[in-house]
Protein backbone atom coordinates (compact mmCIF):
# COMPACT_ATOMS: atom_id res chain seq x y z
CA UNK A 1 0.00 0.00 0.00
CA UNK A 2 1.77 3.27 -1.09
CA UNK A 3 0.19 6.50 -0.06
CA UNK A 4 0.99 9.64 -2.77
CA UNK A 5 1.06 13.58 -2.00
CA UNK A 6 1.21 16.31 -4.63
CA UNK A 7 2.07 19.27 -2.66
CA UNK A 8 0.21 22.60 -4.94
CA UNK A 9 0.25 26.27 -4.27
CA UNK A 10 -3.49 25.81 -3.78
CA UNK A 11 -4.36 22.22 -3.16
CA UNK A 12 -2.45 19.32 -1.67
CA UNK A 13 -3.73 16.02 -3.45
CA UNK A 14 -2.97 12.82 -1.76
CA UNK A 15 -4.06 9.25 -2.24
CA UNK A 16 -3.79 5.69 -1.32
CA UNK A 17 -2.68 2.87 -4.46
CA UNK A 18 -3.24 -0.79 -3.54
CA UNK A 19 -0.38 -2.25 -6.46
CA UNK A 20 -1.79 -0.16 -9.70
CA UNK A 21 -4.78 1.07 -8.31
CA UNK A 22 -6.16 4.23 -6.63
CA UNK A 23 -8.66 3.11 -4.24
CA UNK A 24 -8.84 6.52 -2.16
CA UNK A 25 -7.81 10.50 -2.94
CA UNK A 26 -8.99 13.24 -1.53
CA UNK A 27 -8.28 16.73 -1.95
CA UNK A 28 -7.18 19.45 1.24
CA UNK A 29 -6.34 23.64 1.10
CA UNK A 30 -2.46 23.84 1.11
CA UNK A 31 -1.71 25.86 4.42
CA UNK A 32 1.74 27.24 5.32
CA UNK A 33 0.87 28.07 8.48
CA UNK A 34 -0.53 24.56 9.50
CA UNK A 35 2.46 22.66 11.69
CA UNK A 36 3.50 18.68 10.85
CA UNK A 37 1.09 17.55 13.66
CA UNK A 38 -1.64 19.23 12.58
CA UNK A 39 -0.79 17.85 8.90
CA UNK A 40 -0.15 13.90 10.54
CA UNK A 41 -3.30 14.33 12.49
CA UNK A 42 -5.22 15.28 9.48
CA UNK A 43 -3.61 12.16 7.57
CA UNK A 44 -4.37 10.09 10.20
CA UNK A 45 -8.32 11.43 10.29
CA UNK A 46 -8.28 10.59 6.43
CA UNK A 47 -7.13 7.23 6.81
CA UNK A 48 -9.39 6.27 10.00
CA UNK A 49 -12.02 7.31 7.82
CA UNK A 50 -11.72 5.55 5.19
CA UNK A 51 -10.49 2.39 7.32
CA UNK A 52 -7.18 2.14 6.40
CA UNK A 53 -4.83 0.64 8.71
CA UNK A 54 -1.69 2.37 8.95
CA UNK A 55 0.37 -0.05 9.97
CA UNK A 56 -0.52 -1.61 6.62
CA UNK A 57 1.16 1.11 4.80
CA UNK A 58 3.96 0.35 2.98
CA UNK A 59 5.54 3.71 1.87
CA UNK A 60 5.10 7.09 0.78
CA UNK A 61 6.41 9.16 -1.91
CA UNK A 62 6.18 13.11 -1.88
CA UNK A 63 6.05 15.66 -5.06
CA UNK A 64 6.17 19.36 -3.64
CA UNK A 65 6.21 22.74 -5.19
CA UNK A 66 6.08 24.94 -1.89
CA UNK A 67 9.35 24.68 0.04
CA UNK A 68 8.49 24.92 3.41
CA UNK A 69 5.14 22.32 3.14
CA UNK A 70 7.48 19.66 1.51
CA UNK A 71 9.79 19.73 5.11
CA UNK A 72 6.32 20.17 7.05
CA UNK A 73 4.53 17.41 5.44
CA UNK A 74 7.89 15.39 5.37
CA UNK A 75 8.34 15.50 9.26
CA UNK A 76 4.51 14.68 9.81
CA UNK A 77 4.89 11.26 8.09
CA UNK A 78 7.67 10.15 10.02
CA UNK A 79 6.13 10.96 13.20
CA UNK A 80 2.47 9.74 12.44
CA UNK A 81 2.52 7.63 10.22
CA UNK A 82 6.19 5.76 10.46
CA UNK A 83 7.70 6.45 7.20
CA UNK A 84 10.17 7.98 6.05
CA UNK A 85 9.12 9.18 2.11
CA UNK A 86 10.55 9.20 -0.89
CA UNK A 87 11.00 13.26 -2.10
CA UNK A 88 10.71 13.49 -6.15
CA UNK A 89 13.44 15.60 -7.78
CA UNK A 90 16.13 15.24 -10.32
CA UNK A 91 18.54 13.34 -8.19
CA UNK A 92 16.11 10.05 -8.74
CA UNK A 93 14.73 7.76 -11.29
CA UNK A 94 12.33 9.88 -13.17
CA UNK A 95 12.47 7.82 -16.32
CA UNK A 96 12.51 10.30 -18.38
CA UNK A 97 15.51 12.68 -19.69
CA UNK A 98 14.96 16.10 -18.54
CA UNK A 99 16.52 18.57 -21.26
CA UNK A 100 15.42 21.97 -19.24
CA UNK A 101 18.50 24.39 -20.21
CA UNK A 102 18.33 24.23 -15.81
CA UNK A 103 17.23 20.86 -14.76
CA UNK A 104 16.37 21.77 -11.88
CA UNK A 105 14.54 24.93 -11.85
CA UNK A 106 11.46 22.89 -13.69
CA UNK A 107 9.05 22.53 -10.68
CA UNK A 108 8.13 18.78 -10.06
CA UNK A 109 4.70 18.77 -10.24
CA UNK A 110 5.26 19.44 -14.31
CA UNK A 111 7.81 16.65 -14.40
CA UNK A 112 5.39 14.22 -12.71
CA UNK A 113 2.73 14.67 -14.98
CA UNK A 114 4.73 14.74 -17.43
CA UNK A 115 6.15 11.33 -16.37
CA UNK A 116 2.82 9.72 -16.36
CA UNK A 117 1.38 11.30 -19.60
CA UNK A 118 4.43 9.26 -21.05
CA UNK A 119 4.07 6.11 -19.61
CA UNK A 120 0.34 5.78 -20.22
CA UNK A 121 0.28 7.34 -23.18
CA UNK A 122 2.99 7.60 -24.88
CA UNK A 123 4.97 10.77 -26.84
CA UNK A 124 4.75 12.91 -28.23
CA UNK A 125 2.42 14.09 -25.32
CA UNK A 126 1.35 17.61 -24.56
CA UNK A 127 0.21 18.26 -20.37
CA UNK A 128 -1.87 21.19 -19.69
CA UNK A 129 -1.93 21.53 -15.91
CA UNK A 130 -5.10 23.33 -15.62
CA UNK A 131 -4.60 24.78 -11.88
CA UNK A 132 -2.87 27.88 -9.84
CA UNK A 133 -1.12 28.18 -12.45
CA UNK A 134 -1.67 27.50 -16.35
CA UNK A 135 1.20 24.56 -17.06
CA UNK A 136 1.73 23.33 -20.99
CA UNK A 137 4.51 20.88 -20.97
CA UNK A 138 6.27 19.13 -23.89
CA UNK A 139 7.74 15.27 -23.89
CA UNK A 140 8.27 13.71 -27.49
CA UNK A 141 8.51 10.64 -28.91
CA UNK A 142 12.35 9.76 -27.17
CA UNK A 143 10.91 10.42 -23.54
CA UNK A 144 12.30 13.48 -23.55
CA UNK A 145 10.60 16.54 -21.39
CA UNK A 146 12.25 19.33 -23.65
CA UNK A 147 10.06 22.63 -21.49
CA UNK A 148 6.86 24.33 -21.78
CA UNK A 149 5.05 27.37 -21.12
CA UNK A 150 3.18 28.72 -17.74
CA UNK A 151 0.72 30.88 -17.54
CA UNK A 152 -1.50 32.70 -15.41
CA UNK A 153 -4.32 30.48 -13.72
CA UNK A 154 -7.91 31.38 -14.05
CA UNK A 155 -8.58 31.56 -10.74
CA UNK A 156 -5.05 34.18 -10.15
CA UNK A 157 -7.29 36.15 -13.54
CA UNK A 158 -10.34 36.05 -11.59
CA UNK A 159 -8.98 37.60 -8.19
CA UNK A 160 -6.82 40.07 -10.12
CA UNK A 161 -10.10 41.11 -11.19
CA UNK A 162 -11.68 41.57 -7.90
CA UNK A 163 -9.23 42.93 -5.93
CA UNK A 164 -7.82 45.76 -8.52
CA UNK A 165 -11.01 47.05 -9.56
CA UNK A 166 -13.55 48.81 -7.22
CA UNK A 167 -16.86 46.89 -8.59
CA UNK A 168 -16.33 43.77 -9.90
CA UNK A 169 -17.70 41.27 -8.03
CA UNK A 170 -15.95 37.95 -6.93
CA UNK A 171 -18.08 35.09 -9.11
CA UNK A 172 -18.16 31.50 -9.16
CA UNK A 173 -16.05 30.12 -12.48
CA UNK A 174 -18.45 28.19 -14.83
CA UNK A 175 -19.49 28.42 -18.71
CA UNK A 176 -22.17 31.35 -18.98
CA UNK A 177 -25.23 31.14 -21.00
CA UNK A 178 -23.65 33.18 -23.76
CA UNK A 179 -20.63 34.66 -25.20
CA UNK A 180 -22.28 38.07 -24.80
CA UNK A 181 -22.87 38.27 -21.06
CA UNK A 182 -26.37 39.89 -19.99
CA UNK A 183 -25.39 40.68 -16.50
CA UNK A 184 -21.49 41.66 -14.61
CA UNK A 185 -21.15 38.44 -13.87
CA UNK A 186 -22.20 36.42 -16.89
CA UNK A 187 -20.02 38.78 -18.94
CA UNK A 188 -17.11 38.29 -16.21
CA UNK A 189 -17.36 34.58 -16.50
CA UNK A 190 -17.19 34.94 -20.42
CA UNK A 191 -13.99 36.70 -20.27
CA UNK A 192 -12.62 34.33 -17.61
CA UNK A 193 -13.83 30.75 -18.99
CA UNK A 194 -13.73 31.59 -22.41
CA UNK A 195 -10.77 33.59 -21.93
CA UNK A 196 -9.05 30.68 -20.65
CA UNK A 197 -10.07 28.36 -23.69
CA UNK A 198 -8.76 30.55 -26.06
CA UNK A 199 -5.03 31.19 -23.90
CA UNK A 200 -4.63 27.43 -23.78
CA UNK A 201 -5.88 26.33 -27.45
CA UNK A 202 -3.71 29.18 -29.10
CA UNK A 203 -0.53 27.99 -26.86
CA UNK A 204 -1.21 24.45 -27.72
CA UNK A 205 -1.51 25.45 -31.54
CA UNK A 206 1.87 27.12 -31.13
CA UNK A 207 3.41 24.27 -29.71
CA UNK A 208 2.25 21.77 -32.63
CA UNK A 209 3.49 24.46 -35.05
CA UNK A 210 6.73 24.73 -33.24
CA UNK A 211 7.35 20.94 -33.46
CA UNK A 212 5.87 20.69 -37.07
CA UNK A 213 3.26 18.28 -35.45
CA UNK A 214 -0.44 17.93 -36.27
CA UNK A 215 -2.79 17.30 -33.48
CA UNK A 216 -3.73 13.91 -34.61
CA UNK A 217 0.30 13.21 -33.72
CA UNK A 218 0.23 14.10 -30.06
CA UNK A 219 -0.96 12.70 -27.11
CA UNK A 220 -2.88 16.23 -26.03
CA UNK A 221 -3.88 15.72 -21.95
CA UNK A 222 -5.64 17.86 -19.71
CA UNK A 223 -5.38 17.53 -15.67
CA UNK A 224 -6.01 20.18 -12.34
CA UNK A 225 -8.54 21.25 -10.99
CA UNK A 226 -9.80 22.87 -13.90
CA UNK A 227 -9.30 20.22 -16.14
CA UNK A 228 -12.74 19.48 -16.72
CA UNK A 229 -14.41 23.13 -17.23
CA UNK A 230 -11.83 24.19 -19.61
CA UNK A 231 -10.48 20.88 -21.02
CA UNK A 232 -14.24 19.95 -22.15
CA UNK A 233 -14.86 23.03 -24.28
CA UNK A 234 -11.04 22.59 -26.17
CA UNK A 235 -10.79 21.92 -29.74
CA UNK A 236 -7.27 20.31 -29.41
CA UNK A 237 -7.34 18.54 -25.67
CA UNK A 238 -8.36 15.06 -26.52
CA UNK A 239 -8.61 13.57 -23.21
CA UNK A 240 -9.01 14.58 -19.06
CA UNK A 241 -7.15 12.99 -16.62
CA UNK A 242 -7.44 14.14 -12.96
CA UNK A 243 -5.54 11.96 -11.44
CA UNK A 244 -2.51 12.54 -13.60
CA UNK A 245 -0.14 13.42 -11.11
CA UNK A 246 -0.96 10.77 -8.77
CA UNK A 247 -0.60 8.13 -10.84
CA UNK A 248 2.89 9.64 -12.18
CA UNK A 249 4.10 9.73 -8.27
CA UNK A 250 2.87 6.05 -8.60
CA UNK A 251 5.12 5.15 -11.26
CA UNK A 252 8.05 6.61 -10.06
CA UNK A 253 8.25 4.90 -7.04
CA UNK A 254 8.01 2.00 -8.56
CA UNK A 255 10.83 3.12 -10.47
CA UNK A 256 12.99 3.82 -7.55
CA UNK A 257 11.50 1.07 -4.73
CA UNK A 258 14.79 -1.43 -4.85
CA UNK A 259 16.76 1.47 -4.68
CA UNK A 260 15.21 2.35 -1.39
CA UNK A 261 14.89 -1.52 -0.57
């Protein structure tokens, strides 16, 4: 039983695989301020309530893109739940070649994905991380993650709108009724959704034109927590995968398990 954590600006994502499964995930608010009990207390309320036995757990493995959660979150499964976990970077078995001019200054989260978009479904593959953050990452046909672009996320566009202007009201993100909005906040949620269809489909159309690729050659996957609401209304992203990370966190530990052992 392996237990997985993807450590996000926004959300932590963490799950339980029995061999190649997923049998539990759940999804928390990433909090800086929140100490390693609080975090191995809230672990251990997850697992109790979803009767897992910790003592059955075999290991853990830990992707983080916030610095000070990773040694948080680190400490509180040693103490709570009795394992010391693997922490992804470049210095392990990624299985794939990471060509970033700096190798490591390409967060892990994007290499993850990135790892499991490849080994399930094979390269060329283009990832677009759909969260905080807007992620489009590139790994060809060799296994090679050659970079990608980031953008802003929708919901970092939707608070810049709220908090810099004096009467624009903070909305809930979904698809409106029309392109033309009839009200503030049908007309906001045009700009934002919509918005955000357009940034991603005319960045993926750059990258197939920078590769000299048509879209029926690449592997084009959405994932995040936005996956679905902008992923859905795409004309290039072919398929949604949620769990994208999780299952890449998966793989590499099984990449890297003797090596512990």
């Amino acid at each position: 039983m392996l237990l997985v954590i993807d450590v996000g600006n926004t959300n932590i994502v963490f799950g339980v695989y029995l061999k190649d499964e997923l049998v539990f995930d759940w999804r928390i608010s990433s909090d800086k301020n929140k100490t390693s009990d609080e975090y191995g207390l809230l672990f251990k309320d997850f697992f109790d309530f979803a009767s897992i036995n910790i003592e059955k757990l075999d290991d853990i493995i830990i992707s983080s893109v916030v610095p000070n959660l990773m040694h948080t979150i680190s400490a509180a499964c040693k103490r709570y739940l009795g394992k010391e976990p693997i922490i992804v970077s470049n210095e392990i078995n990624l299985g794939i070649i990471n060509k970033y001019k700096n190798p490591n200054e390409v967060g892990t989260d994007r290499l993850v994905t990135a790892v499991a978009a490849y080994n399930n479904y094979g390269g060329p593959s283009i990832i677009v991380d759909i969260g905080t953050a807007i992620t489009l990452d590139y790994i060809n046909k060799d296994g090679e993650y050659l970079g990608g672009i980031i953008a802003p996320g929708i919901e970092i566009s939707a608070d810049a709108l709220f908090n810099k202007t004096a009467k624009l009201p903070k909305i809930d993100l979904a698809i409106p009724s029309s392109i033309i909005g009839r009200s503030t906040r049908e007309s906001m949620q045009s700009g934002l959704v919509y918005g955000c269809i357009g940034l991603v489909d005319f960045l993926i159309g750059k990258m197939l034109d920078s590769e000299g690729l048509s879209e029926k050659e690449v592997q084009i996957i959405g994932t995040g927590g936005f996956a679905a609401l902008i992923s859905n209304n795409s004309k290039y992203i072919q398929l949604v995968d949620k769990m994208l990370a999780l299952e890449g966190l998966r793989i590499i530990y099984d990449r890297n398990k003797k090596k512990k052992d």
